[in-house]
PDB file of N, CA and C in Angstrom:
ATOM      1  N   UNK A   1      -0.441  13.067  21.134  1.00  0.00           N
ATOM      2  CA  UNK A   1      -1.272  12.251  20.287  1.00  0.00           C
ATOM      3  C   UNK A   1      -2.655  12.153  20.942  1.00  0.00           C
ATOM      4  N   UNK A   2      -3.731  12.666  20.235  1.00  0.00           N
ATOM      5  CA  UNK A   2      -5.246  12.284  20.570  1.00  0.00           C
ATOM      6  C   UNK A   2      -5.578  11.172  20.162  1.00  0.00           C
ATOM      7  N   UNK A   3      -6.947  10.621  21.626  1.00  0.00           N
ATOM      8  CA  UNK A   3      -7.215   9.205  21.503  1.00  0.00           C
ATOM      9  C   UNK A   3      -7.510   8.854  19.999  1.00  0.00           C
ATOM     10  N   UNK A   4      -7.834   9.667  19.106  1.00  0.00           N
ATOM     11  CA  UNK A   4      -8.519   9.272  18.087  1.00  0.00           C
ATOM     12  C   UNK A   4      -7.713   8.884  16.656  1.00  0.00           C
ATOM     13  N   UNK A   5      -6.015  10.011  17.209  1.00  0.00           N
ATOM     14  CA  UNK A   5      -5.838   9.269  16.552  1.00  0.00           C
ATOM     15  C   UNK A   5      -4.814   8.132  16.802  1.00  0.00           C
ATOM     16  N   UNK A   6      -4.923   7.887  18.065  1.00  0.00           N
ATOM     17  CA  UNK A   6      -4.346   6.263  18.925  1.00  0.00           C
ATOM     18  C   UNK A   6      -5.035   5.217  18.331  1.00  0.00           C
ATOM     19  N   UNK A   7      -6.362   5.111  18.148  1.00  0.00           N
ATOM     20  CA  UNK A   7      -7.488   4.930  17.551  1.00  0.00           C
ATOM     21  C   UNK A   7      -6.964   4.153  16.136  1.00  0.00           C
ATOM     22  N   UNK A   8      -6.768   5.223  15.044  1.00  0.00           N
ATOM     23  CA  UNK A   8      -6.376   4.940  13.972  1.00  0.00           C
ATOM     24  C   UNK A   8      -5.012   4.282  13.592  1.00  0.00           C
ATOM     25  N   UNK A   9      -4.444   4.384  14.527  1.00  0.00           N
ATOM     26  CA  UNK A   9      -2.852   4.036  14.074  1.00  0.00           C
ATOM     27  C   UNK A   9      -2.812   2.518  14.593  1.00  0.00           C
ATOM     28  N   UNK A  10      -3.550   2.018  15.871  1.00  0.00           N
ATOM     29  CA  UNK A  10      -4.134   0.749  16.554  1.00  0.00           C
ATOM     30  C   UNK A  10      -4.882   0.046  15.898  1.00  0.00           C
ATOM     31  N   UNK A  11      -5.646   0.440  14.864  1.00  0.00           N
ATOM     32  CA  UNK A  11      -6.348  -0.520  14.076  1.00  0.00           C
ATOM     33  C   UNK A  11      -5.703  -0.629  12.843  1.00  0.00           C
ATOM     34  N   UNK A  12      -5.011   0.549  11.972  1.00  0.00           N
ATOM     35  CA  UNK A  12      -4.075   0.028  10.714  1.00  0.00           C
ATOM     36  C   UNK A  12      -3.315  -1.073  11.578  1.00  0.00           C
ATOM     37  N   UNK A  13      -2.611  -0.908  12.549  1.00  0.00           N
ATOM     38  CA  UNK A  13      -1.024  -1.252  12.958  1.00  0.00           C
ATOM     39  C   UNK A  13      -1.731  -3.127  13.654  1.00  0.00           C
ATOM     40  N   UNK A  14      -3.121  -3.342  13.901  1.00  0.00           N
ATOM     41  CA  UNK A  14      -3.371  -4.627  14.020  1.00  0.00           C
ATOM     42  C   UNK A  14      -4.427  -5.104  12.583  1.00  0.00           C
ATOM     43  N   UNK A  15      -4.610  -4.531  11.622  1.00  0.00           N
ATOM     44  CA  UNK A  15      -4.580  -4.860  10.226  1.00  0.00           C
ATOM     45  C   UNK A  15      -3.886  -5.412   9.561  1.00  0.00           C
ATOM     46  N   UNK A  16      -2.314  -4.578  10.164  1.00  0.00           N
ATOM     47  CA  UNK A  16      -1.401  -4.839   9.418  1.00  0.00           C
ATOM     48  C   UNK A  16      -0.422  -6.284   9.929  1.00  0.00           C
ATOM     49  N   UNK A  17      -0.881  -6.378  11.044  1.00  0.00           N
ATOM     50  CA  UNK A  17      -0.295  -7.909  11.814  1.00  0.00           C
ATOM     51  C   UNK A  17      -1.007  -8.529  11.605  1.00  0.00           C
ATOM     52  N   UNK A  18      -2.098  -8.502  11.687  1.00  0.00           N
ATOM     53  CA  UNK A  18      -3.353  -9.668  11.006  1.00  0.00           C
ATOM     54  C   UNK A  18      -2.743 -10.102   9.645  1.00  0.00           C
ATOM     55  N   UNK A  19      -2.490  -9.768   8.752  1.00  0.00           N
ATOM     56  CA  UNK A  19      -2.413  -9.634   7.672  1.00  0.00           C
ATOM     57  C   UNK A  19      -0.593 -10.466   7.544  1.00  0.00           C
ATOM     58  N   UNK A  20       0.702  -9.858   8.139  1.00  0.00           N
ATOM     59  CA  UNK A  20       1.177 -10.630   7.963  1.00  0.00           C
ATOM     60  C   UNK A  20       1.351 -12.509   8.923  1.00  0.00           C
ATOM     61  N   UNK A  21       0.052 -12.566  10.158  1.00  0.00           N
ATOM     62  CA  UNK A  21       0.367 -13.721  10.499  1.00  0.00           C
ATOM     63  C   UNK A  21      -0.371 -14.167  10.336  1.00  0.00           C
ATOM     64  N   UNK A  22      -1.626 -13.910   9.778  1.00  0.00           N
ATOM     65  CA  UNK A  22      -2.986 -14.882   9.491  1.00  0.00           C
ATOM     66  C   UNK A  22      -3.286 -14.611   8.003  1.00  0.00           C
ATOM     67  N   UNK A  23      -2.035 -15.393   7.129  1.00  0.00           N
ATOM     68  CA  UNK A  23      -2.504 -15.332   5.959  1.00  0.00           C
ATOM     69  C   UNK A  23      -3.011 -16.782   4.958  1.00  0.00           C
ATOM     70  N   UNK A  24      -2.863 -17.555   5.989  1.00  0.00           N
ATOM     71  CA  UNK A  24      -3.503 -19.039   5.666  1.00  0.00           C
ATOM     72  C   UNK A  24      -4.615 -18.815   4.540  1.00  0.00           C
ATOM     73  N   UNK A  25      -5.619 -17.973   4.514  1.00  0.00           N
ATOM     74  CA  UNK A  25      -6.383 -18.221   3.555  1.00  0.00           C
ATOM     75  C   UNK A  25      -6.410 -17.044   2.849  1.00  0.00           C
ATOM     76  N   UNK A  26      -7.013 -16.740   1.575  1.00  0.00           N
ATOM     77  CA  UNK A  26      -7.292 -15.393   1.057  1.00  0.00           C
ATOM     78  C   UNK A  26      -8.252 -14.683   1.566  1.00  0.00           C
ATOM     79  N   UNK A  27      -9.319 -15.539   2.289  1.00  0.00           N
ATOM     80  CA  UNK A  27     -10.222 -14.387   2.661  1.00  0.00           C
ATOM     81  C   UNK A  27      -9.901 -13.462   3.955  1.00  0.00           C
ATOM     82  N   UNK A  28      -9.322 -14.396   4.815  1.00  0.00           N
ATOM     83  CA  UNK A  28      -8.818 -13.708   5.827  1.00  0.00           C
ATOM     84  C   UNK A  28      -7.183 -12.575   5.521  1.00  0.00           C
ATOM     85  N   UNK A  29      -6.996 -12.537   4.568  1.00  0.00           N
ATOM     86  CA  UNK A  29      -5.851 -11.449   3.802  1.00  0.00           C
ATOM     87  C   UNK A  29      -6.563 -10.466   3.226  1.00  0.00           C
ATOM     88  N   UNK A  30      -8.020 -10.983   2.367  1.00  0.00           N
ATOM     89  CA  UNK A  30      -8.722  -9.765   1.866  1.00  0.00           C
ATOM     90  C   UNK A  30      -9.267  -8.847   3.248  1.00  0.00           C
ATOM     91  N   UNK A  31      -9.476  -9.857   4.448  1.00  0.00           N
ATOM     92  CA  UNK A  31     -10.757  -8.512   5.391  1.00  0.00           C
ATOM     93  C   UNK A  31      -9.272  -8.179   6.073  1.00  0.00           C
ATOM     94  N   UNK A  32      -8.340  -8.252   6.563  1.00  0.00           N
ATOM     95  CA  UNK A  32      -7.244  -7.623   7.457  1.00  0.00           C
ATOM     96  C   UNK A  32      -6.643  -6.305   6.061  1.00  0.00           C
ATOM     97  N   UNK A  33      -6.774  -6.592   4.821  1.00  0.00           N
ATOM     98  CA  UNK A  33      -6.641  -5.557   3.600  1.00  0.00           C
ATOM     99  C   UNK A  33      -7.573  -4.302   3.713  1.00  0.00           C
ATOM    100  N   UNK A  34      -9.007  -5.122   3.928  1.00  0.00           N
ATOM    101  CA  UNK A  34      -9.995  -3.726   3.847  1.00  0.00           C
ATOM    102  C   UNK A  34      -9.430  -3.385   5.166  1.00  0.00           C
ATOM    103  N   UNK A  35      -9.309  -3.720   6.283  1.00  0.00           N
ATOM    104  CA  UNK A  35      -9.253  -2.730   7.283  1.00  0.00           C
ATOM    105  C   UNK A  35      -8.396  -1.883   7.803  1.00  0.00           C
ATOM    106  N   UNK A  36      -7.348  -2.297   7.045  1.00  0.00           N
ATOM    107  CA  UNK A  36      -5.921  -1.612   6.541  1.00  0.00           C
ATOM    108  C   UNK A  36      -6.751  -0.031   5.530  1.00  0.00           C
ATOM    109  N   UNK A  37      -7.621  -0.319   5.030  1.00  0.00           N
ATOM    110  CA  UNK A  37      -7.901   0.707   3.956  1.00  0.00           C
ATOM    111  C   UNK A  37      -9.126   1.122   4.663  1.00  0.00           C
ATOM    112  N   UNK A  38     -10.227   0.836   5.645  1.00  0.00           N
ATOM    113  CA  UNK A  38     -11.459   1.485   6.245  1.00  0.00           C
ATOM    114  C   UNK A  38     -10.254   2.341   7.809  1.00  0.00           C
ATOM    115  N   UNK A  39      -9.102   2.297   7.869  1.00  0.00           N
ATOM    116  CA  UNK A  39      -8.557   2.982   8.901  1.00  0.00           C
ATOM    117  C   UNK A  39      -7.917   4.280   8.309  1.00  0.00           C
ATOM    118  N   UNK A  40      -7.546   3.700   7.132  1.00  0.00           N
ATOM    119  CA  UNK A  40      -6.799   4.836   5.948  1.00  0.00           C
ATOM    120  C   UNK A  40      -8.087   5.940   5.816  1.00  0.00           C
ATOM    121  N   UNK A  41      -8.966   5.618   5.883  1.00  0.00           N
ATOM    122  CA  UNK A  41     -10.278   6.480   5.378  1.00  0.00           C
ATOM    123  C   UNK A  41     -10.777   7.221   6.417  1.00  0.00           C
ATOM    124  N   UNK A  42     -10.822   6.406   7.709  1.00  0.00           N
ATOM    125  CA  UNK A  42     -11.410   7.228   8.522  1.00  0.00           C
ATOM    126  C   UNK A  42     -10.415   8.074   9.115  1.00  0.00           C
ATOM    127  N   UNK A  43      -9.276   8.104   9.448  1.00  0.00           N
ATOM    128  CA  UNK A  43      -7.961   9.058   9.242  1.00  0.00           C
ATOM    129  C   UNK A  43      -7.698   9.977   8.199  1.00  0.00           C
ATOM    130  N   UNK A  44      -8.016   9.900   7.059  1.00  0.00           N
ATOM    131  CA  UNK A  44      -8.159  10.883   6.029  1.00  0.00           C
ATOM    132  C   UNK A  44      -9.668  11.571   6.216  1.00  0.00           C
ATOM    133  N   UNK A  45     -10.526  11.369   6.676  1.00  0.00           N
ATOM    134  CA  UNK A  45     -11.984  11.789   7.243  1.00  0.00           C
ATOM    135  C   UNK A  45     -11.646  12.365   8.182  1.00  0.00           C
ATOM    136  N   UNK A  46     -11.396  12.343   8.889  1.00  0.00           N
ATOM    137  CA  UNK A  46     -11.148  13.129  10.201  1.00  0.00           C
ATOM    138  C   UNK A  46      -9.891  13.836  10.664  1.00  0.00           C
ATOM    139  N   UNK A  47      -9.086  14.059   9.306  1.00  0.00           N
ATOM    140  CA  UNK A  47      -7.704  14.893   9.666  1.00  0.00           C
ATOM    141  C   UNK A  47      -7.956  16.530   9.435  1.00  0.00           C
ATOM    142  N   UNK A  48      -9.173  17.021   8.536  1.00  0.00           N
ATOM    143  CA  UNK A  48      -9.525  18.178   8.472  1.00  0.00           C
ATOM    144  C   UNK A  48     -10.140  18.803  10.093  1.00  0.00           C
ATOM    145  N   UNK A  49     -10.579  17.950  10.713  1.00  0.00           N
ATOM    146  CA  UNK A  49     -11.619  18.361  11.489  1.00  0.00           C
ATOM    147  C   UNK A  49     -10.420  18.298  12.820  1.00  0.00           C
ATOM    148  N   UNK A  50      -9.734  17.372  13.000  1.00  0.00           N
ATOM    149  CA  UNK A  50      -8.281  17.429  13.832  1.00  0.00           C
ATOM    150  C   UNK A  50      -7.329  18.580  14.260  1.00  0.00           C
ATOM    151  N   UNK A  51      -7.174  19.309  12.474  1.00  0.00           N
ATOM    152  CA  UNK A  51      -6.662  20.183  12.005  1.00  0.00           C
ATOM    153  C   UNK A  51      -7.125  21.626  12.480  1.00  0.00           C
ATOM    154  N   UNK A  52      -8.684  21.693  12.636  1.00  0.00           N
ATOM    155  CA  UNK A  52      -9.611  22.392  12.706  1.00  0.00           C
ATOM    156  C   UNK A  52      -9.631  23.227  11.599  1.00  0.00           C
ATOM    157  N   UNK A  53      -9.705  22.716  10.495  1.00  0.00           N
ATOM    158  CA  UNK A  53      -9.775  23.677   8.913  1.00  0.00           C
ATOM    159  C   UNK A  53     -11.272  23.247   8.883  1.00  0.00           C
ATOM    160  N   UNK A  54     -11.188  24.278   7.497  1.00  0.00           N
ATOM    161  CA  UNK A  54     -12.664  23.674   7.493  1.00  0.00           C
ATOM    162  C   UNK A  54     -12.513  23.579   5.773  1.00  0.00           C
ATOM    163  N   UNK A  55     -12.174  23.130   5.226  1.00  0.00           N
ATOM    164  CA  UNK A  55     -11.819  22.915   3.507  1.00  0.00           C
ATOM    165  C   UNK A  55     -11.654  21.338   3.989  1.00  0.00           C
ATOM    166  N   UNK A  56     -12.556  21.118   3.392  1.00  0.00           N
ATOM    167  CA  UNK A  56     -13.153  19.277   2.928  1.00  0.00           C
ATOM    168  C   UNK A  56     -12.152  18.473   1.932  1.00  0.00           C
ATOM    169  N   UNK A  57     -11.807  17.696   1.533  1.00  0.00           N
ATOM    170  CA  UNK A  57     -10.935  16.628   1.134  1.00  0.00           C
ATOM    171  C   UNK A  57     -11.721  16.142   0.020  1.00  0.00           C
ATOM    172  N   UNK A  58     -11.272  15.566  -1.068  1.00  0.00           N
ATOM    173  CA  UNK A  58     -11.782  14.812  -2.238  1.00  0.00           C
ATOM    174  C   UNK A  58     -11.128  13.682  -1.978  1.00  0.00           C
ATOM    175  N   UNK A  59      -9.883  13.607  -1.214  1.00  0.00           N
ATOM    176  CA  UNK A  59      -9.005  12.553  -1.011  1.00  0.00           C
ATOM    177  C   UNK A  59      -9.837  11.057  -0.159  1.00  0.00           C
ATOM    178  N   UNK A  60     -10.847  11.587   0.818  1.00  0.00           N
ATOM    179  CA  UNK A  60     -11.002  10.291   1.417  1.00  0.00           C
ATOM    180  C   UNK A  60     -12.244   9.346   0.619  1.00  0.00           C
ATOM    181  N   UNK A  61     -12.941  10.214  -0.595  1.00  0.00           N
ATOM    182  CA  UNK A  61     -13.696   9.481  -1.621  1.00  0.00           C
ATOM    183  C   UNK A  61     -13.048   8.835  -2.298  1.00  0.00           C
ATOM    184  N   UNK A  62     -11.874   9.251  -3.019  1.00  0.00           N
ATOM    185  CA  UNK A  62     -11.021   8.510  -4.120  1.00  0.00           C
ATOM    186  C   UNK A  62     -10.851   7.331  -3.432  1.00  0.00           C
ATOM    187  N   UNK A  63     -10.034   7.359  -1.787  1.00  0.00           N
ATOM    188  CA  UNK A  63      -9.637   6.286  -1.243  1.00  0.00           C
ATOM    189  C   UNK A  63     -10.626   4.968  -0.960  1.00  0.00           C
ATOM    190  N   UNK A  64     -12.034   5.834  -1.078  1.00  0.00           N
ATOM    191  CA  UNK A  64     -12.688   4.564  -0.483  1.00  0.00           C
ATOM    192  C   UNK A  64     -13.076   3.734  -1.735  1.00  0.00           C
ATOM    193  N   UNK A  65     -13.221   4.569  -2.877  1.00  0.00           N
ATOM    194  CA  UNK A  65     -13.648   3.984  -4.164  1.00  0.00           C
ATOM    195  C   UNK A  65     -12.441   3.288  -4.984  1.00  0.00           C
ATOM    196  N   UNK A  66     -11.251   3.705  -4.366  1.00  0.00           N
ATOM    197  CA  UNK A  66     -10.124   2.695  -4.998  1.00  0.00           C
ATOM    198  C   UNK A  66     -10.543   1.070  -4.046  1.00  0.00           C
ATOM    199  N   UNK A  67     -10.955   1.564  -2.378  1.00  0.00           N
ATOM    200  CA  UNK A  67     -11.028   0.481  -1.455  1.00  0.00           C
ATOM    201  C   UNK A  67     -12.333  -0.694  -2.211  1.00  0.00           C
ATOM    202  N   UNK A  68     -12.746  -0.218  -3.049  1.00  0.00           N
ATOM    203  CA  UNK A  68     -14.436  -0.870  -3.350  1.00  0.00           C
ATOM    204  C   UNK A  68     -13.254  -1.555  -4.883  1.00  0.00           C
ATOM    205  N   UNK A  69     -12.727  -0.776  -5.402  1.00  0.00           N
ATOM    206  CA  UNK A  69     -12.340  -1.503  -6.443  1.00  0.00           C
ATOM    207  C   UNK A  69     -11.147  -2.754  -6.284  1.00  0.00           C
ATOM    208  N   UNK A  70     -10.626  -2.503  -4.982  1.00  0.00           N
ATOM    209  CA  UNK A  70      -9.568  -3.611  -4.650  1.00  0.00           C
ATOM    210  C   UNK A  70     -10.884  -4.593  -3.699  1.00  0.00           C
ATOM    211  N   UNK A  71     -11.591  -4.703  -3.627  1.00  0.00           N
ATOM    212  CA  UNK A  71     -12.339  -5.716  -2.921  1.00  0.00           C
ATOM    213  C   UNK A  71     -13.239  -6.475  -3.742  1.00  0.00           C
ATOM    214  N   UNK A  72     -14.005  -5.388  -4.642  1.00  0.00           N
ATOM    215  CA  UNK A  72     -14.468  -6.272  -5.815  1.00  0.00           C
ATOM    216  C   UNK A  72     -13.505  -7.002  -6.451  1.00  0.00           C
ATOM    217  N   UNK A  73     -12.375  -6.870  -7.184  1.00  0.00           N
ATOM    218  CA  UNK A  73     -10.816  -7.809  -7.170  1.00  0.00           C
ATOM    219  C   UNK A  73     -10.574  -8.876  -6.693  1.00  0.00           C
ATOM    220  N   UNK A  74     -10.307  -8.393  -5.297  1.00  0.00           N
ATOM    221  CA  UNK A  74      -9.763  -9.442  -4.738  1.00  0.00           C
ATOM    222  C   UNK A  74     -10.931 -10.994  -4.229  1.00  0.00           C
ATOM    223  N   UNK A  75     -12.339 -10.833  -4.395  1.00  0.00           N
ATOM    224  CA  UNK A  75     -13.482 -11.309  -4.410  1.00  0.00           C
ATOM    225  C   UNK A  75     -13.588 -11.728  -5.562  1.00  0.00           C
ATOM    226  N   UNK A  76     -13.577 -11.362  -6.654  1.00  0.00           N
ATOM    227  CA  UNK A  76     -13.204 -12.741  -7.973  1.00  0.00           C
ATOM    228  C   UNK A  76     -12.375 -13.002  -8.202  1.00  0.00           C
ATOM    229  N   UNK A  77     -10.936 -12.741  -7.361  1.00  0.00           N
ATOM    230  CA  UNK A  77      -9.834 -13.614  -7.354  1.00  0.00           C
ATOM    231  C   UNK A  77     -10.732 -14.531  -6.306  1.00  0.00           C
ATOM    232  N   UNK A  78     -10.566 -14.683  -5.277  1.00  0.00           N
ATOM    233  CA  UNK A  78     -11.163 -15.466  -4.281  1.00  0.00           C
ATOM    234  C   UNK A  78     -12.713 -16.175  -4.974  1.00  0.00           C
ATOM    235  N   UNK A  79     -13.493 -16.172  -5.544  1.00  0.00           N
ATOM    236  CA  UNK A  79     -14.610 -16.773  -6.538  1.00  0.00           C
ATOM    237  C   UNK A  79     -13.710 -17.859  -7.092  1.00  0.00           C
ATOM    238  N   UNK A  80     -12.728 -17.399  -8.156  1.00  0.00           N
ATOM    239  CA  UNK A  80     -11.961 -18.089  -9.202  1.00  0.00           C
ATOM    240  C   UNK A  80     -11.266 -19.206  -8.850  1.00  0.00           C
ATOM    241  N   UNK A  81     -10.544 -18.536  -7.304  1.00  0.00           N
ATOM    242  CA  UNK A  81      -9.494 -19.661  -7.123  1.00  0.00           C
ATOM    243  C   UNK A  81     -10.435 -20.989  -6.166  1.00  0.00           C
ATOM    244  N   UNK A  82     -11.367 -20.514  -5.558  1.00  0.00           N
ATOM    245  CA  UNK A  82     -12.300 -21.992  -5.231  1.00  0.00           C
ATOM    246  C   UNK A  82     -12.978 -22.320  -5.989  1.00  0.00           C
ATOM    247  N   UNK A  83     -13.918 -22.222  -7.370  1.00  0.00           N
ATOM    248  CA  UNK A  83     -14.005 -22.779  -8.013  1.00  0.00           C
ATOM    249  C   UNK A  83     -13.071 -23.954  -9.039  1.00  0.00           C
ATOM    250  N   UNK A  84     -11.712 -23.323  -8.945  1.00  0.00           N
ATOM    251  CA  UNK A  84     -10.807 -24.035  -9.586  1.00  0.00           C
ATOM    252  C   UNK A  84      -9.973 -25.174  -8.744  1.00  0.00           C
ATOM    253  N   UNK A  85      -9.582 -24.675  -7.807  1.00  0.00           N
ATOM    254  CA  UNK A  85      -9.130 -25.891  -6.412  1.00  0.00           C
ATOM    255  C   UNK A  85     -10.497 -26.213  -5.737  1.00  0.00           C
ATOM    256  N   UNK A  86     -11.156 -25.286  -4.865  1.00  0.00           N
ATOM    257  CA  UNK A  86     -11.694 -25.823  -4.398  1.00  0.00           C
ATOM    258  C   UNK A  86     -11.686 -25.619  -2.885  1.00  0.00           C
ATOM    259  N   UNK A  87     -10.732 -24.593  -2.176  1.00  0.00           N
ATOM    260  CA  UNK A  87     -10.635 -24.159  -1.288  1.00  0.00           C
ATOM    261  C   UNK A  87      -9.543 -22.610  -1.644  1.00  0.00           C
ATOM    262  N   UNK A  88      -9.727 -22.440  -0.431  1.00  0.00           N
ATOM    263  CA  UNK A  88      -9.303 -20.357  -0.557  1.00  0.00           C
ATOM    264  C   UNK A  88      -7.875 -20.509   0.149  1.00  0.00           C
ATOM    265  N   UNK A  89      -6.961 -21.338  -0.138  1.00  0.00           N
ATOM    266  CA  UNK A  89      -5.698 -21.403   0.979  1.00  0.00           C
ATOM    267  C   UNK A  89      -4.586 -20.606  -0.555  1.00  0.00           C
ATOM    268  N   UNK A  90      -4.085 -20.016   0.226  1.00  0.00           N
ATOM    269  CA  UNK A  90      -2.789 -19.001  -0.069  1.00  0.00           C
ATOM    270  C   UNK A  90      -1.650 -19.559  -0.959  1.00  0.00           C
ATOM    271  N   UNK A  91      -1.514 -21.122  -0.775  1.00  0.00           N
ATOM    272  CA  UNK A  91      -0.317 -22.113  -1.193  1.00  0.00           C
ATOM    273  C   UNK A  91      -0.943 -22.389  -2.373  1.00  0.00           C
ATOM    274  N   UNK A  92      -2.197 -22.348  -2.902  1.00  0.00           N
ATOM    275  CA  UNK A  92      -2.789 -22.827  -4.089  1.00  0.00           C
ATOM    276  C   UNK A  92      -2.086 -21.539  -4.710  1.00  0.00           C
ATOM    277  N   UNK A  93      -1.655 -20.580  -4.202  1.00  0.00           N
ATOM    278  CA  UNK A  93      -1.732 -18.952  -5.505  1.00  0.00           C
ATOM    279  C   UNK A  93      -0.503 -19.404  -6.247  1.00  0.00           C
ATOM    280  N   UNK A  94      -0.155 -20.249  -5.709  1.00  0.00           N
ATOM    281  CA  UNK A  94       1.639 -20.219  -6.468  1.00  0.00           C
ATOM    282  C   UNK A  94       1.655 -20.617  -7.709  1.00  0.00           C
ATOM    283  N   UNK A  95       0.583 -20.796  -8.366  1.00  0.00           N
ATOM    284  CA  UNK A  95       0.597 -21.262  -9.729  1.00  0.00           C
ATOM    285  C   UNK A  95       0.087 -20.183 -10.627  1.00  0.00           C
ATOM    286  N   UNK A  96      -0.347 -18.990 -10.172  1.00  0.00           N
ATOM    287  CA  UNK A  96      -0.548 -17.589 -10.795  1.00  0.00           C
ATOM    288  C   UNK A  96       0.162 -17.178 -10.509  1.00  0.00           C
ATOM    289  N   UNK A  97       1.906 -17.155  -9.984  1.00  0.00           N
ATOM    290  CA  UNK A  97       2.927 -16.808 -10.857  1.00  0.00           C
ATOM    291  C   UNK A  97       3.535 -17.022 -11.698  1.00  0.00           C
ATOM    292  N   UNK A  98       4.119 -15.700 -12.465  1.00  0.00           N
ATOM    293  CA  UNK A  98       4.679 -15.890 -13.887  1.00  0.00           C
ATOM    294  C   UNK A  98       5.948 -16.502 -13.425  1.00  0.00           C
TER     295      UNK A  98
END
């Protein structure tokens, strides 16, 4: 395994613990989310060049532009739900289930 990609698997893999022990609020669930998805990207960015191919990827654009569309999301969920309570805590979501 190269440092780089020790690198990548170290920052999903503390994204992904962020995420399940610091989920007290939504905003701190949305940024441990993006960085779950800016590690996905730069690992899909740099697996051609790893590889040593040289044929480029369409894959790590899609990913980042799905990443822009789950953040714009999850940012007027997070707008919505403090305007309506009044704070960004996680225990308020339970009433946007069906």
């Amino acid at each position: 395994m190269t440092l780089m990609n020790f690198i990548v698997y170290a920052t999903f893999t503390m994204s992904l613990m962020g995420l399940a022990f610091h989920r007290n609020h939504l905003l701190s669930a949305l940024i441990c989310l993006e960085g779950m998805m800016l590690s996905l990207f730069i690992g899909l960015a740099l697996w051609p060049t790893l590889m040593y191919s040289s044929m480029s990827s369409i894959n790590p654009m899609v990913l980042l532009t799905l990443s822009a569309c789950e953040a714009g999301t999850g940012l007027y969920i997070l707008v919505a739900t403090s305007r309506s309570h009044g704070n960004d805590l996680m225990q308020n979501m339970n009433i946007l289930q069906c």
